[in-house]
C-alpha atoms as a PDB file:
ATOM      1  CA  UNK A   1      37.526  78.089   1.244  1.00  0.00           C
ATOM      2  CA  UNK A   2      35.759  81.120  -1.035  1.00  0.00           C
ATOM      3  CA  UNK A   3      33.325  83.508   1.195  1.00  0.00           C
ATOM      4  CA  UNK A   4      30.464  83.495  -0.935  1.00  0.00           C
ATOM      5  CA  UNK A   5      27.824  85.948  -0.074  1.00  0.00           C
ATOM      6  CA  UNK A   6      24.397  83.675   1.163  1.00  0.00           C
ATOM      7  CA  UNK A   7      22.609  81.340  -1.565  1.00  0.00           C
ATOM      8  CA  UNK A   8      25.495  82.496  -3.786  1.00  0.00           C
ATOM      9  CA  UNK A   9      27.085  79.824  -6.189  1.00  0.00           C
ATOM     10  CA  UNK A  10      30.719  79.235  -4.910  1.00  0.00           C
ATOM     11  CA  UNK A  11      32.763  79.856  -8.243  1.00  0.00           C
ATOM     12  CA  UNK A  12      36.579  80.230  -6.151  1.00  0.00           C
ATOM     13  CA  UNK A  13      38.129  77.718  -4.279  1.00  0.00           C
ATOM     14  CA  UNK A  14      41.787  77.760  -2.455  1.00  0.00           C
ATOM     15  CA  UNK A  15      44.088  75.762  -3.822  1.00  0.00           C
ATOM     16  CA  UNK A  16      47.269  76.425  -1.806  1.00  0.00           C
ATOM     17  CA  UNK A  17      47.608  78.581   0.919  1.00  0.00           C
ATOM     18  CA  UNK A  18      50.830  79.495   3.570  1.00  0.00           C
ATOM     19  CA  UNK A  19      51.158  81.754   6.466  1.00  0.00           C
ATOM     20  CA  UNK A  20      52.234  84.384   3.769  1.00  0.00           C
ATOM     21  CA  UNK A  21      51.125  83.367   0.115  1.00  0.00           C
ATOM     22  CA  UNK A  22      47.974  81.434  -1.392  1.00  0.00           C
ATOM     23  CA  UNK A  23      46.086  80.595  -4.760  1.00  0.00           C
ATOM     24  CA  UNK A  24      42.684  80.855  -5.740  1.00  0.00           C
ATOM     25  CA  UNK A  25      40.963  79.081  -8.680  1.00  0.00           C
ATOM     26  CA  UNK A  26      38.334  80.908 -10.286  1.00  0.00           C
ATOM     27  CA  UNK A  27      35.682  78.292 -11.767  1.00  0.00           C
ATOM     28  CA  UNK A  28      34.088  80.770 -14.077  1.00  0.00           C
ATOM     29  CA  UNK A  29      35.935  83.910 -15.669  1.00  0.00           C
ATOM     30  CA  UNK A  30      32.550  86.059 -15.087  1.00  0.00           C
ATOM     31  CA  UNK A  31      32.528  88.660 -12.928  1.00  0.00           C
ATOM     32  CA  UNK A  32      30.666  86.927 -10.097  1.00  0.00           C
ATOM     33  CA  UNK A  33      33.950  84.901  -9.498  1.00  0.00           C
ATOM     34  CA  UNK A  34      35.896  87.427  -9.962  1.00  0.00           C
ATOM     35  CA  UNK A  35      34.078  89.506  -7.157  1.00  0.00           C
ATOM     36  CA  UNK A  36      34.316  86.200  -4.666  1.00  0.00           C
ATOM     37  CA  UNK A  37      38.208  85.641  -5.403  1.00  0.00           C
ATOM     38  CA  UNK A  38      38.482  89.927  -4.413  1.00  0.00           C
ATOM     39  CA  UNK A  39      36.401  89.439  -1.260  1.00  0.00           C
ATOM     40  CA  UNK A  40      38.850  86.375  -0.488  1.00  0.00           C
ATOM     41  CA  UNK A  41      42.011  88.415  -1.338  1.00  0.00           C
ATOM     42  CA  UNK A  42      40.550  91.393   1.041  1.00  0.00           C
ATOM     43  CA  UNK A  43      40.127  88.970   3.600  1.00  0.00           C
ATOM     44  CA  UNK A  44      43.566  87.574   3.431  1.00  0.00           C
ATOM     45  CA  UNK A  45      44.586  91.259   2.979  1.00  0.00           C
ATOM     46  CA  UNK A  46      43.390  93.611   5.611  1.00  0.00           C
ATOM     47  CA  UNK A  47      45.033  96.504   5.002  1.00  0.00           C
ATOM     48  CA  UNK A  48      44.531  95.944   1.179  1.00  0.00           C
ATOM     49  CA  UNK A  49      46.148  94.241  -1.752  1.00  0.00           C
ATOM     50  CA  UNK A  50      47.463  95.378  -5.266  1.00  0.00           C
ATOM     51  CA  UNK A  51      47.330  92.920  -8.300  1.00  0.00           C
ATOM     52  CA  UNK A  52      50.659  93.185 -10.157  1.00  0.00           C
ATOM     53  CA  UNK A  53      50.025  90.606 -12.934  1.00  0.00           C
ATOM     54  CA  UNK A  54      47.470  89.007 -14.911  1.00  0.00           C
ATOM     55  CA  UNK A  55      47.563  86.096 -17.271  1.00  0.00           C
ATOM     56  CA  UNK A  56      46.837  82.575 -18.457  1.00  0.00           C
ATOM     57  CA  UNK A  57      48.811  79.405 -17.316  1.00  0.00           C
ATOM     58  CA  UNK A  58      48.915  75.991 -18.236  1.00  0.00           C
ATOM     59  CA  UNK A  59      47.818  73.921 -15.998  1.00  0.00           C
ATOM     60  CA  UNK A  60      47.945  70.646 -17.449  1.00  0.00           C
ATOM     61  CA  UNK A  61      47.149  68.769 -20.470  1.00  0.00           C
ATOM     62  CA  UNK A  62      43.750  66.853 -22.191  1.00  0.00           C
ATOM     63  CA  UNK A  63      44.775  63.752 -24.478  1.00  0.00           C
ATOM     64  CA  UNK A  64      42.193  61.779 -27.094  1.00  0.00           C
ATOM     65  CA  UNK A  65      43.629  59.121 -29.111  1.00  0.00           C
ATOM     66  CA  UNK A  66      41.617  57.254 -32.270  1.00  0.00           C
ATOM     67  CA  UNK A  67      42.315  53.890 -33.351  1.00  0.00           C
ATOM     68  CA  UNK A  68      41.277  52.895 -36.997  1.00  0.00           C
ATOM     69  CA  UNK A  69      41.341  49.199 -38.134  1.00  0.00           C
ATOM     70  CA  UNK A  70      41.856  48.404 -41.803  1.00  0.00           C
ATOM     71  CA  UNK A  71      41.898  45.389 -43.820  1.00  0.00           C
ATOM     72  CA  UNK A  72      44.881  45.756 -46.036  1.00  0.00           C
ATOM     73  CA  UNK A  73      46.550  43.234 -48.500  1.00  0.00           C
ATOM     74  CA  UNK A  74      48.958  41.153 -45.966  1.00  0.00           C
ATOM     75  CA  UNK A  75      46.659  41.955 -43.531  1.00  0.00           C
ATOM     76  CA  UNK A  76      44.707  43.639 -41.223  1.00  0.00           C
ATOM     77  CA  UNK A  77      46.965  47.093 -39.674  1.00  0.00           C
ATOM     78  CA  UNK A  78      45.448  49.979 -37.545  1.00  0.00           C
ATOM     79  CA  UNK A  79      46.559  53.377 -36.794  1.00  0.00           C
ATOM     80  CA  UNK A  80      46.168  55.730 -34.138  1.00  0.00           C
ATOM     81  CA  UNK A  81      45.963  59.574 -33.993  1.00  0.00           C
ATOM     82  CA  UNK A  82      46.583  61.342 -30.723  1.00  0.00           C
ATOM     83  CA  UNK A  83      45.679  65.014 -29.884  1.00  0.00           C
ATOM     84  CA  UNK A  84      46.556  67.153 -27.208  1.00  0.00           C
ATOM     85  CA  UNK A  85      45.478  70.216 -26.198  1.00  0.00           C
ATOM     86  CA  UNK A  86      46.341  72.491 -22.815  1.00  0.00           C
ATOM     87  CA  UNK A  87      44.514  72.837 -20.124  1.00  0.00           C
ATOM     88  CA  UNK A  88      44.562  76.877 -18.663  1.00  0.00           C
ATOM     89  CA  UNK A  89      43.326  78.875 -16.234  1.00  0.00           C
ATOM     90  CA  UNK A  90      43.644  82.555 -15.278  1.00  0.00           C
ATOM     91  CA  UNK A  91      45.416  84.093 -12.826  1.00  0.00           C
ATOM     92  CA  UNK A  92      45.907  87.026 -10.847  1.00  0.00           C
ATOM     93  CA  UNK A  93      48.150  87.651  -8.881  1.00  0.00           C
ATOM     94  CA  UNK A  94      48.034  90.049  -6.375  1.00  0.00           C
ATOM     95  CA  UNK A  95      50.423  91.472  -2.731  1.00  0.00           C
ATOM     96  CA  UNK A  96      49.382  92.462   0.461  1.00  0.00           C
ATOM     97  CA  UNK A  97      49.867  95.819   1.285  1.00  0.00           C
ATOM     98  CA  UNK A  98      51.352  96.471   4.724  1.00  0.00           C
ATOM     99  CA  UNK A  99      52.097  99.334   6.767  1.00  0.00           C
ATOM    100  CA  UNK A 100      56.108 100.851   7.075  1.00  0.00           C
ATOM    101  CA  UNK A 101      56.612  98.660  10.004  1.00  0.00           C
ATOM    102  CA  UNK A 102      55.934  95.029   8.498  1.00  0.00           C
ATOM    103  CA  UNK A 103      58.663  93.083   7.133  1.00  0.00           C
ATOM    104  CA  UNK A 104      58.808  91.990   3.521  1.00  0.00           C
ATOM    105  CA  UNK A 105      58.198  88.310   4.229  1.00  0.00           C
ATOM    106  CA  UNK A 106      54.725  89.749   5.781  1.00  0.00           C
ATOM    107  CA  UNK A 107      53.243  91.309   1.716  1.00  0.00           C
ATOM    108  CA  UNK A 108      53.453  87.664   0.492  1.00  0.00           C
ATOM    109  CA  UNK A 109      52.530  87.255  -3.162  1.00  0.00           C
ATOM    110  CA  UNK A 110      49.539  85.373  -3.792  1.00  0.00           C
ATOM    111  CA  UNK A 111      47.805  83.569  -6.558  1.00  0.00           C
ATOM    112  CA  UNK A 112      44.234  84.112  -8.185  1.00  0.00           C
ATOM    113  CA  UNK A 113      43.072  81.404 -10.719  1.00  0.00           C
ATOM    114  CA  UNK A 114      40.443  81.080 -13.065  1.00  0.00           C
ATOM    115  CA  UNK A 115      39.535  78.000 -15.026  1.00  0.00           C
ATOM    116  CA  UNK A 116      37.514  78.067 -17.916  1.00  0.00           C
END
């Protein structure tokens, strides 16, 4: 779950989250969700976390189809038009820093997502 600040809108919400990784979708590209998805990634980070990409992603896919009816001269026919456009979202991704002692496994990447 996002750690919005009190009375605050919640605009992140975790999506999928392991022992070392996780993924955070941003409902709003603004900057408000963008400051509750880095309070999230500090808190999943203690000792701090770099972002090492940025970008959209498809996430999925919208579909509208329209049927027209016509009367023609053996009869009545109809056609249908589909459309599809993709569905994105944002994401940043970002690792944990660790100290020289930690193992790989331990700075886990981790997803950021904003949907828009």
């Amino acid at each position: 779950m996002a750690l919005p600040a009190c009375g605050e809108l919640t605009l992140t919400r975790e999506v999928r989250r392991t022992p070392s990784e996780g993924e955070i979708a941003l409902m709003d590209p603004r900057d408000t969700a963008h400051q509750q998805a880095e309070r999230l990634m500090a808190a999943r980070c203690p000792k701090g976390y770099d972002i090492v990409e940025e970008g959209e992603a498809v996430v999925g896919q919208t579909t509208s189809a329209d049927t027209t009816r016509h009367k023609g001269f053996f009869g009545p026919t109809q056609s249908t038009t589909a459309q599809s456009e993709d569905r994105r979202e944002w994401r940043v991704k970002y690792k944990c820093k660790t100290d020289g002692a930690a193992t790989a496994k331990a700075a886990a990447m981790h997803d950021v997502v904003v949907r828009y």
